[in-house]
C-alpha atoms as a PDB file:
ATOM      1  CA  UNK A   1       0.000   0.000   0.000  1.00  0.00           C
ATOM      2  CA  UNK A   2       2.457   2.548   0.670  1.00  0.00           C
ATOM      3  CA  UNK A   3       4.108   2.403  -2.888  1.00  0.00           C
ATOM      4  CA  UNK A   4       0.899   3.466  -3.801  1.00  0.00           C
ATOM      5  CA  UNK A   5       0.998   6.252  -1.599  1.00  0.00           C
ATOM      6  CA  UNK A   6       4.188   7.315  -2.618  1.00  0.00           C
ATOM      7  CA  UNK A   7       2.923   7.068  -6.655  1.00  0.00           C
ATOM      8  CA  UNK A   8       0.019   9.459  -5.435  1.00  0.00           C
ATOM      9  CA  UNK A   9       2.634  12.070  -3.820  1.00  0.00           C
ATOM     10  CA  UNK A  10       4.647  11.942  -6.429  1.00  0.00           C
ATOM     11  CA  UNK A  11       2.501  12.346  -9.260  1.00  0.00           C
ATOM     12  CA  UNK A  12       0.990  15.225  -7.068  1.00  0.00           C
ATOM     13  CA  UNK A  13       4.505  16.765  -6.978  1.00  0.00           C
ATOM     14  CA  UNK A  14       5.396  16.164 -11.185  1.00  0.00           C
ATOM     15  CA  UNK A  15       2.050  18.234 -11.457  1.00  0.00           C
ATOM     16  CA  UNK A  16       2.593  20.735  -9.072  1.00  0.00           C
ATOM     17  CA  UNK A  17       6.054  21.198 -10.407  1.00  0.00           C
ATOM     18  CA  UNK A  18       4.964  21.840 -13.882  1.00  0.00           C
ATOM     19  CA  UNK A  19       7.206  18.881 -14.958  1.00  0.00           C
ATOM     20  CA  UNK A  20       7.924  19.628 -18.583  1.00  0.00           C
ATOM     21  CA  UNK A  21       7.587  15.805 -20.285  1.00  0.00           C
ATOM     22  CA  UNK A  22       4.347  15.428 -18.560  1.00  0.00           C
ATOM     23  CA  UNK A  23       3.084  18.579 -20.020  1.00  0.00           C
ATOM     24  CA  UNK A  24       4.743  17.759 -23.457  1.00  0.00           C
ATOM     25  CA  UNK A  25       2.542  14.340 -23.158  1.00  0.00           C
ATOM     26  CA  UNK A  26      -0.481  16.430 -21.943  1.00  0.00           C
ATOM     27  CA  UNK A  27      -0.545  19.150 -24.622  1.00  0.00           C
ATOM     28  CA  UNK A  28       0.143  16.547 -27.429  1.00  0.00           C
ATOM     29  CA  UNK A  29      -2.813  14.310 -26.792  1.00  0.00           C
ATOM     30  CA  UNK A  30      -5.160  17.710 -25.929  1.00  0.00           C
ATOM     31  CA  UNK A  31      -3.741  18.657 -29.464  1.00  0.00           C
ATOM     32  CA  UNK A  32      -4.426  15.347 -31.114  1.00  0.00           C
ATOM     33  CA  UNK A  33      -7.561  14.943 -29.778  1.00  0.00           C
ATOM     34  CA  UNK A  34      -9.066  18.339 -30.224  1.00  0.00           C
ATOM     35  CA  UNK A  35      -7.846  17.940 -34.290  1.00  0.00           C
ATOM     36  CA  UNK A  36      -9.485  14.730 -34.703  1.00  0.00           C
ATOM     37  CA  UNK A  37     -12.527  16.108 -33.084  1.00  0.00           C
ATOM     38  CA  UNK A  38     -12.828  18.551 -35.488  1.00  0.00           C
ATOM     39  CA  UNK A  39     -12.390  17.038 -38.210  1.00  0.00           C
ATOM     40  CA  UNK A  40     -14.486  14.280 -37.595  1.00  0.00           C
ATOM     41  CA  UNK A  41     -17.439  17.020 -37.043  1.00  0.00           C
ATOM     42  CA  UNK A  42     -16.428  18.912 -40.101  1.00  0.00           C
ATOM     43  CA  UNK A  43     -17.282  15.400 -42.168  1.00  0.00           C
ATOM     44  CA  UNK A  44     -19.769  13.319 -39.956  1.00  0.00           C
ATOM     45  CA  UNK A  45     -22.332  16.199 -39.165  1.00  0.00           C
ATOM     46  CA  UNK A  46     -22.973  17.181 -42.679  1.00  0.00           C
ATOM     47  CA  UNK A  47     -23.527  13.481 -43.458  1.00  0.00           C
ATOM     48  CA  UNK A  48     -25.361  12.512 -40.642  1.00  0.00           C
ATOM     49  CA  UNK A  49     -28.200  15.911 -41.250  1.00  0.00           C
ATOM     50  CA  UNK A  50     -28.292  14.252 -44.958  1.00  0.00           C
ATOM     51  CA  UNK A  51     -28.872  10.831 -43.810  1.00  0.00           C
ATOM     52  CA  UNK A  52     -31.656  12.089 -41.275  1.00  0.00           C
ATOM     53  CA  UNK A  53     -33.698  14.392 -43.463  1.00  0.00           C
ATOM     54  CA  UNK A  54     -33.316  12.302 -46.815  1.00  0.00           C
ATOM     55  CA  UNK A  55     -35.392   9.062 -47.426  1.00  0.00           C
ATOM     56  CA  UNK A  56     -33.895   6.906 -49.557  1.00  0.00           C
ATOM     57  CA  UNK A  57     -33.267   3.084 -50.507  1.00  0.00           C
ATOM     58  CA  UNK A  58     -30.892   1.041 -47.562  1.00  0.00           C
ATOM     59  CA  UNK A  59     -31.340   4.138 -45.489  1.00  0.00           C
ATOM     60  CA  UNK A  60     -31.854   2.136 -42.015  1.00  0.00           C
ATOM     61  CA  UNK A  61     -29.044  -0.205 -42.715  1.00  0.00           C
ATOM     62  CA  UNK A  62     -26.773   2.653 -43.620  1.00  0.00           C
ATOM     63  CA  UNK A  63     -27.828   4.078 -39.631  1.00  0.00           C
ATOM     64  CA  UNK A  64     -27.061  -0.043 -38.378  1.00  0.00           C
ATOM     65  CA  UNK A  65     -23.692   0.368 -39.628  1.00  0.00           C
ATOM     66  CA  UNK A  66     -22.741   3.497 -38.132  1.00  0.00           C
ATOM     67  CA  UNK A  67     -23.775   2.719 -34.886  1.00  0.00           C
ATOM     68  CA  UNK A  68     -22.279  -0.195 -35.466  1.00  0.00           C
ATOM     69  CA  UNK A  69     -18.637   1.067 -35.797  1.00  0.00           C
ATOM     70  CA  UNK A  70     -19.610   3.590 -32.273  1.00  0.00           C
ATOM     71  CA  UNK A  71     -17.801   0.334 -30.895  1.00  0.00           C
ATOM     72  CA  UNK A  72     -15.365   0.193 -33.542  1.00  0.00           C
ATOM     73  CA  UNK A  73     -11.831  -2.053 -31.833  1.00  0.00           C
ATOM     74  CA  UNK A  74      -9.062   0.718 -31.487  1.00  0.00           C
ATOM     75  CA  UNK A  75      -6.415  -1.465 -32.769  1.00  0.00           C
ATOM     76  CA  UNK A  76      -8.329  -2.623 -35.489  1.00  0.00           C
ATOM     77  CA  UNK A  77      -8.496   0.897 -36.732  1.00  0.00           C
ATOM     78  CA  UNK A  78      -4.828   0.822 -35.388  1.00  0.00           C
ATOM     79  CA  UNK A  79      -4.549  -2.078 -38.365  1.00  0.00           C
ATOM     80  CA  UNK A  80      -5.882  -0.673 -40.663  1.00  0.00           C
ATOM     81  CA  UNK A  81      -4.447   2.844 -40.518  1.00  0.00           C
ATOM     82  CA  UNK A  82      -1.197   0.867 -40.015  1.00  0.00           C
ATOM     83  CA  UNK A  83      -1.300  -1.439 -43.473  1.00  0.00           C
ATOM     84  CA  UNK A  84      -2.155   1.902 -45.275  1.00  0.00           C
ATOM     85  CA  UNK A  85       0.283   4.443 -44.004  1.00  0.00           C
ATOM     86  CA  UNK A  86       3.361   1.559 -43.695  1.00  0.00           C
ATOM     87  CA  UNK A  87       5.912   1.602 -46.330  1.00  0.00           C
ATOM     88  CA  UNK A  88       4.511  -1.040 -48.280  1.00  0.00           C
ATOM     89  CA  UNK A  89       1.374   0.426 -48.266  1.00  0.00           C
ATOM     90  CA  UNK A  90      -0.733   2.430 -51.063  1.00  0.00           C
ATOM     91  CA  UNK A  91      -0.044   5.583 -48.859  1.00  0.00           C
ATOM     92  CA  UNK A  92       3.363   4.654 -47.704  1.00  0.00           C
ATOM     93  CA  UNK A  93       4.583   7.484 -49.774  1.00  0.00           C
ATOM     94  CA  UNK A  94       3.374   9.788 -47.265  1.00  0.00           C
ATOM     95  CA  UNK A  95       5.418   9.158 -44.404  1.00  0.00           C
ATOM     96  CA  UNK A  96       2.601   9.482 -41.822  1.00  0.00           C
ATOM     97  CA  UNK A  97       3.173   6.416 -39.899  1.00  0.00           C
ATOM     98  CA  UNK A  98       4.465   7.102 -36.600  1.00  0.00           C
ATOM     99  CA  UNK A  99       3.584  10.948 -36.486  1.00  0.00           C
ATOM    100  CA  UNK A 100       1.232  13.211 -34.741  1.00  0.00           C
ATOM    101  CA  UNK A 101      -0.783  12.999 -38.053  1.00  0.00           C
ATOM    102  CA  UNK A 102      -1.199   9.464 -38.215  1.00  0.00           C
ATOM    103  CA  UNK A 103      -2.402   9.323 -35.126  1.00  0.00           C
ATOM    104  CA  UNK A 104      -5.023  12.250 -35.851  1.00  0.00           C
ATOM    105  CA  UNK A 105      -6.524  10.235 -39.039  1.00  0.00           C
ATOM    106  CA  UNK A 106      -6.616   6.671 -36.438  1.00  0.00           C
ATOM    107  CA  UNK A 107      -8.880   9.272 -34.495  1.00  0.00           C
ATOM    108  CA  UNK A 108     -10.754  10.560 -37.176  1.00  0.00           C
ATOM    109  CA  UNK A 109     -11.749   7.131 -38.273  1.00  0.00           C
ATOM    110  CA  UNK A 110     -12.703   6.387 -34.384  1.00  0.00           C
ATOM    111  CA  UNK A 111     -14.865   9.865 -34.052  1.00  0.00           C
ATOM    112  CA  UNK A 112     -16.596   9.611 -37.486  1.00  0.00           C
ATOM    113  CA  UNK A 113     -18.922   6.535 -36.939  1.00  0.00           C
ATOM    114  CA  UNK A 114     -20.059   8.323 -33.159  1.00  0.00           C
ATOM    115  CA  UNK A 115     -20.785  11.499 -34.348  1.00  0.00           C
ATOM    116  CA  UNK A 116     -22.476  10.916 -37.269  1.00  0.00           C
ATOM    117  CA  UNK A 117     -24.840   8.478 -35.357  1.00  0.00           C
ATOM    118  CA  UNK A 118     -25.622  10.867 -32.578  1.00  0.00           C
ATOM    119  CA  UNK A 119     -25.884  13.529 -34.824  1.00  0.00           C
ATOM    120  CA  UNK A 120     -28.558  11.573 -36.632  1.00  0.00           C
ATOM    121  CA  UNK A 121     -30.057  10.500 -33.547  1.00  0.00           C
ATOM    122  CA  UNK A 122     -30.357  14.483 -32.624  1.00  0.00           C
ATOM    123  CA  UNK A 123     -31.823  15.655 -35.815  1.00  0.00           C
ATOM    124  CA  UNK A 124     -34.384  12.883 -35.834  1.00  0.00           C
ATOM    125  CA  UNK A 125     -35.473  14.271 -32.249  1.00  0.00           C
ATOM    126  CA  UNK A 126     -36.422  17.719 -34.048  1.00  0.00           C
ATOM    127  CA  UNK A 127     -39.904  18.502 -34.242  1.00  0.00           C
ATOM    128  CA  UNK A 128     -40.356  17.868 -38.543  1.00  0.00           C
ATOM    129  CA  UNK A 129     -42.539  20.799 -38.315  1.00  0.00           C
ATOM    130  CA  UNK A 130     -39.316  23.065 -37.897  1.00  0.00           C
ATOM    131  CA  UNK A 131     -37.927  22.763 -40.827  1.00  0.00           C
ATOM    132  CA  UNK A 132     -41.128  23.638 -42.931  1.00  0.00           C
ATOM    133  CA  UNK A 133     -41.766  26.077 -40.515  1.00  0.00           C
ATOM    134  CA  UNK A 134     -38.453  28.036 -41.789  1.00  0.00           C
ATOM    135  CA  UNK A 135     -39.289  27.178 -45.257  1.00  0.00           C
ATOM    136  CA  UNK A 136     -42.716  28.610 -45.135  1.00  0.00           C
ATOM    137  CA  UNK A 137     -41.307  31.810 -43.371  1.00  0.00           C
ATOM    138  CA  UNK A 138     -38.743  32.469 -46.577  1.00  0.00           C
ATOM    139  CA  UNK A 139     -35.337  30.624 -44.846  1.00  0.00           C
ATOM    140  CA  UNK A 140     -33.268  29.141 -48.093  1.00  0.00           C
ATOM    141  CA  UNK A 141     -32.312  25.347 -47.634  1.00  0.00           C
ATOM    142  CA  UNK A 142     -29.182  26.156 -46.255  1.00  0.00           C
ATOM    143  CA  UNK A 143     -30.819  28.235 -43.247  1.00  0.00           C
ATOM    144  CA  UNK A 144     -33.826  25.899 -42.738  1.00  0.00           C
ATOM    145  CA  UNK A 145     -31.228  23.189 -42.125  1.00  0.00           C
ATOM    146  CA  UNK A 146     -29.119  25.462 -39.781  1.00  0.00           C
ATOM    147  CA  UNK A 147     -32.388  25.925 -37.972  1.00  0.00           C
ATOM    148  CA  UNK A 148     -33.010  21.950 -37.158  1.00  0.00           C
ATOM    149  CA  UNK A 149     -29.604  22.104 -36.206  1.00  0.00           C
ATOM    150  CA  UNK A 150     -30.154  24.889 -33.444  1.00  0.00           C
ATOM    151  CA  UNK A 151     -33.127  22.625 -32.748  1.00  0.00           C
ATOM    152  CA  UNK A 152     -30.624  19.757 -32.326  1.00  0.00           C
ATOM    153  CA  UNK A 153     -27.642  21.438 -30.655  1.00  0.00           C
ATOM    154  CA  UNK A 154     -27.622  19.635 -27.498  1.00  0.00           C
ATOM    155  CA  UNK A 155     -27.551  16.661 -29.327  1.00  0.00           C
ATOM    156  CA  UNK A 156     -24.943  17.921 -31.513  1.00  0.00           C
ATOM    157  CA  UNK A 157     -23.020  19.394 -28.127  1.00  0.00           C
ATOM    158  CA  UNK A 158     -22.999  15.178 -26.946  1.00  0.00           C
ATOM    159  CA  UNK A 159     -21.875  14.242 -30.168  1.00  0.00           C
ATOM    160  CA  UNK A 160     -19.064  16.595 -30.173  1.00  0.00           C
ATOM    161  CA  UNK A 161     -17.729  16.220 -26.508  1.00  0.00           C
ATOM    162  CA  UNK A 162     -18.855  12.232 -26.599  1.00  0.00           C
ATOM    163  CA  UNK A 163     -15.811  12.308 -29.680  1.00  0.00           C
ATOM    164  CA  UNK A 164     -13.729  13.697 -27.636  1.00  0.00           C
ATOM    165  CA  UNK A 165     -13.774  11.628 -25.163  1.00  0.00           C
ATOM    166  CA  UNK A 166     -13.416   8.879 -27.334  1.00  0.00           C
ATOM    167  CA  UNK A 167     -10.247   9.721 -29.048  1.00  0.00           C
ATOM    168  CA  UNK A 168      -8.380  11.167 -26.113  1.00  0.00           C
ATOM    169  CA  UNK A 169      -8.814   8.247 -23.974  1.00  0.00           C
ATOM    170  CA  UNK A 170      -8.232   5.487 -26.754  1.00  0.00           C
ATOM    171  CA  UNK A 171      -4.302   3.762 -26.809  1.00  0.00           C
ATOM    172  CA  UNK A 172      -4.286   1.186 -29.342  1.00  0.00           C
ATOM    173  CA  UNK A 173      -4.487   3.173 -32.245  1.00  0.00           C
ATOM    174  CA  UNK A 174      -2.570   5.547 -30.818  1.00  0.00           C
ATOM    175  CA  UNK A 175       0.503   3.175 -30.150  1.00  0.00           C
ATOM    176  CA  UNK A 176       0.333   1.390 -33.226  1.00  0.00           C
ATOM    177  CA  UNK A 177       0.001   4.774 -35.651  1.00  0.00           C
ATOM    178  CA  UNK A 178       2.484   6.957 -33.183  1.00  0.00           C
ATOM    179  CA  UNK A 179       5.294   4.470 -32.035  1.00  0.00           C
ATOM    180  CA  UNK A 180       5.085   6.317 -28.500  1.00  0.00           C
ATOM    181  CA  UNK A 181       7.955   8.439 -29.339  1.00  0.00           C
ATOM    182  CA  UNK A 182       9.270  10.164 -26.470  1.00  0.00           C
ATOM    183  CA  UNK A 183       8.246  14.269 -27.580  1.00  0.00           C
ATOM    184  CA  UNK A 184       7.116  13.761 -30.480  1.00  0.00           C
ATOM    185  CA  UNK A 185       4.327  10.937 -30.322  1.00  0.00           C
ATOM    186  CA  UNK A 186       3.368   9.929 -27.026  1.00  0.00           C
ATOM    187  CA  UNK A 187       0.013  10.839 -26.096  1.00  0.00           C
ATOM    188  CA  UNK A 188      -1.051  10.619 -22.345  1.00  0.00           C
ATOM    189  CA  UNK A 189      -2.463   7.084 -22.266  1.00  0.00           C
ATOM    190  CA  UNK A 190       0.377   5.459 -24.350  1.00  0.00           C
ATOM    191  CA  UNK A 191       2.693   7.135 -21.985  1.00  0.00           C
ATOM    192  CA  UNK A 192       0.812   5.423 -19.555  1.00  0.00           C
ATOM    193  CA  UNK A 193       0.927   2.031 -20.583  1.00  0.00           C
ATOM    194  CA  UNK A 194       4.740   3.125 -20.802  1.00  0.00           C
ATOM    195  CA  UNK A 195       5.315   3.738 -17.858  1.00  0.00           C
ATOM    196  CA  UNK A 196       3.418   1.670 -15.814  1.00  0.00           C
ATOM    197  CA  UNK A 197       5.448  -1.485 -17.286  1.00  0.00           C
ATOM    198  CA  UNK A 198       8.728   0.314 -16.588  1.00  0.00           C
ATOM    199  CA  UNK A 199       7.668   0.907 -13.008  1.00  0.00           C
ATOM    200  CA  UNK A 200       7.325   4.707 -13.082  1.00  0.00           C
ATOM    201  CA  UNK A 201       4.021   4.401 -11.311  1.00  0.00           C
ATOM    202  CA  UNK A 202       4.197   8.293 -10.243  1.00  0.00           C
ATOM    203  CA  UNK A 203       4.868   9.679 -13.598  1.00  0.00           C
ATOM    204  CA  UNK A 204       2.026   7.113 -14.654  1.00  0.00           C
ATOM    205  CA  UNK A 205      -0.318   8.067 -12.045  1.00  0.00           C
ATOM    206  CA  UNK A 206       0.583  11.870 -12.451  1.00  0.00           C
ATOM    207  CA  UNK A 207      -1.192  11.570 -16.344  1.00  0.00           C
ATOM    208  CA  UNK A 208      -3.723   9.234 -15.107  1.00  0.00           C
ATOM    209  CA  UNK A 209      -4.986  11.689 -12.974  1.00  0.00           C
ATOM    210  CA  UNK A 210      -4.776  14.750 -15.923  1.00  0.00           C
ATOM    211  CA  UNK A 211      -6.915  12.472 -17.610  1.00  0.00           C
ATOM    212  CA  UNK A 212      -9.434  12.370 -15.090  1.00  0.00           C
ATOM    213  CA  UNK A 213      -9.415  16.315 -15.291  1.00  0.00           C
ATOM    214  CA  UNK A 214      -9.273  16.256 -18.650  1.00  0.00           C
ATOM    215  CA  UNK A 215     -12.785  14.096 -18.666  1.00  0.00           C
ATOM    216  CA  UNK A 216     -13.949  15.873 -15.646  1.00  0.00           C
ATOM    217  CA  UNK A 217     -13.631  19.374 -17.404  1.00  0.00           C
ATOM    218  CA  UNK A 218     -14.875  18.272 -20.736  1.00  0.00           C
ATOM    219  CA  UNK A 219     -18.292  17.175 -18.705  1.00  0.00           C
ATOM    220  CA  UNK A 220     -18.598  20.155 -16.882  1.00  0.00           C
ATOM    221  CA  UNK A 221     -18.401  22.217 -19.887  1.00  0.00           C
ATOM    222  CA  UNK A 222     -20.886  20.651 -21.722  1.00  0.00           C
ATOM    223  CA  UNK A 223     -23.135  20.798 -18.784  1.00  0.00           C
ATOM    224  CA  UNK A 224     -22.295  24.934 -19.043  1.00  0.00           C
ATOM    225  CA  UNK A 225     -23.068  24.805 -22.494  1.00  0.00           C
ATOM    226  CA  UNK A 226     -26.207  22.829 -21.864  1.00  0.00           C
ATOM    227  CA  UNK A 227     -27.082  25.831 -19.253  1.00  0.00           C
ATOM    228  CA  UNK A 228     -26.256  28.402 -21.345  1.00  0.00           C
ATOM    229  CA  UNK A 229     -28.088  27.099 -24.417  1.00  0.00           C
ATOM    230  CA  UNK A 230     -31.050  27.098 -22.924  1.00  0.00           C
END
């Protein structure tokens, strides 16, 4: 018990110190993360308004597959990213594999599937009656749909933050597309599957518990939001 005391003091003391690796590791991963996110939201939410508001043939299987892949194996993306970014690969050319990039576009691929499926899930929640409401009121297409999506932004708000959280807690993509290289690829939970094995349990326990701010912080701002939005 006591080495686990002395893990908890220490990582206390890394944090408190502003220890400079652990914040390289921390501001990495927030980086990551946050870029994945975004791009994930710039291509799943147009999609998944499309795929809600249009009728059309294998619709409902299209919606099974998606939230399908919500639960999508990191290291099978890992796998997959890896055989196409490797130097034998089709995008070998690239030289993504074992960069911050190749780890964004493993969390892209995680992201997309969840957001688009909660994004459909929002829309579909919106009253129909909103969109020809803006229609018969003179809104264009493009503003009708930007008014079910106000109608939908809480939705859209769990989508977004729920993405999040998946990519900046996932490792196994992240250690297969990174490598885990010491400043320049190692997010916060590669670095802690690191450093646990090497017996480092305060640095270890010193990320695992930015993490736990990291989630804490994300949920209390999309409870603000949530406020604030209504």
């Amino acid at each position: 018990m006591n080495y686990v005391m002395e893990a908890i003091t220490g990582a206390f003391r890394l944090i408190l110190s502003l220890d400079p690796e652990v914040f390289t590791v921390t501001l990495l991963s927030l980086r990551v993360a946050v870029s994945a996110t975004c791009v994930a939201a710039l291509l799943g939410i147009p999609l998944a308004y499309v795929v809600a508001t249009r009728e059309f043939r294998g619709k409902g299987t299209l919606i099974t597959v998606f939230n399908t892949l919500m639960a999508l194996p990191t290291v099978v993306v890992g796998l997959f990213c890896y055989s196409f970014l490797s130097r034998k690969g089709p995008l070998g050319f690239m030289d993504l594999l074992f960069t911050p990039t190749g780890i964004i576009i493993g969390d892209v691929i995680l992201a997309f599937p969840l957001i688009v499926g909660l994004t459909v899930a929002a829309v579909h929640s919106v009253d129909p009656r909103a969109h020809a409401t803006a229609v018969s009121l003179g809104a264009s297409r493009r503003q009708a749909s930007m008014t079910v999506l106000r109608e939908a932004r809480f939705g859209l708000m769990a989508a977004l933050f729920n993405g999040f959280g998946r990519v900046v807690a996932e490792v196994g993509s992240a250690m297969m597309l990174g490598g885990n290289i010491r400043g320049y690829t190692r997010t916060i939970t590669t670095a802690i599957a690191l450093e646990t094995s090497k017996g480092e349990f305060a640095f270890a326990m010193a990320l695992g518990i930015i993490l736990l701010t990291v989630a804490l912080a994300v949920n209390l701002l999309f409870r603000r939001f949530q406020a604030a939005a209504r």
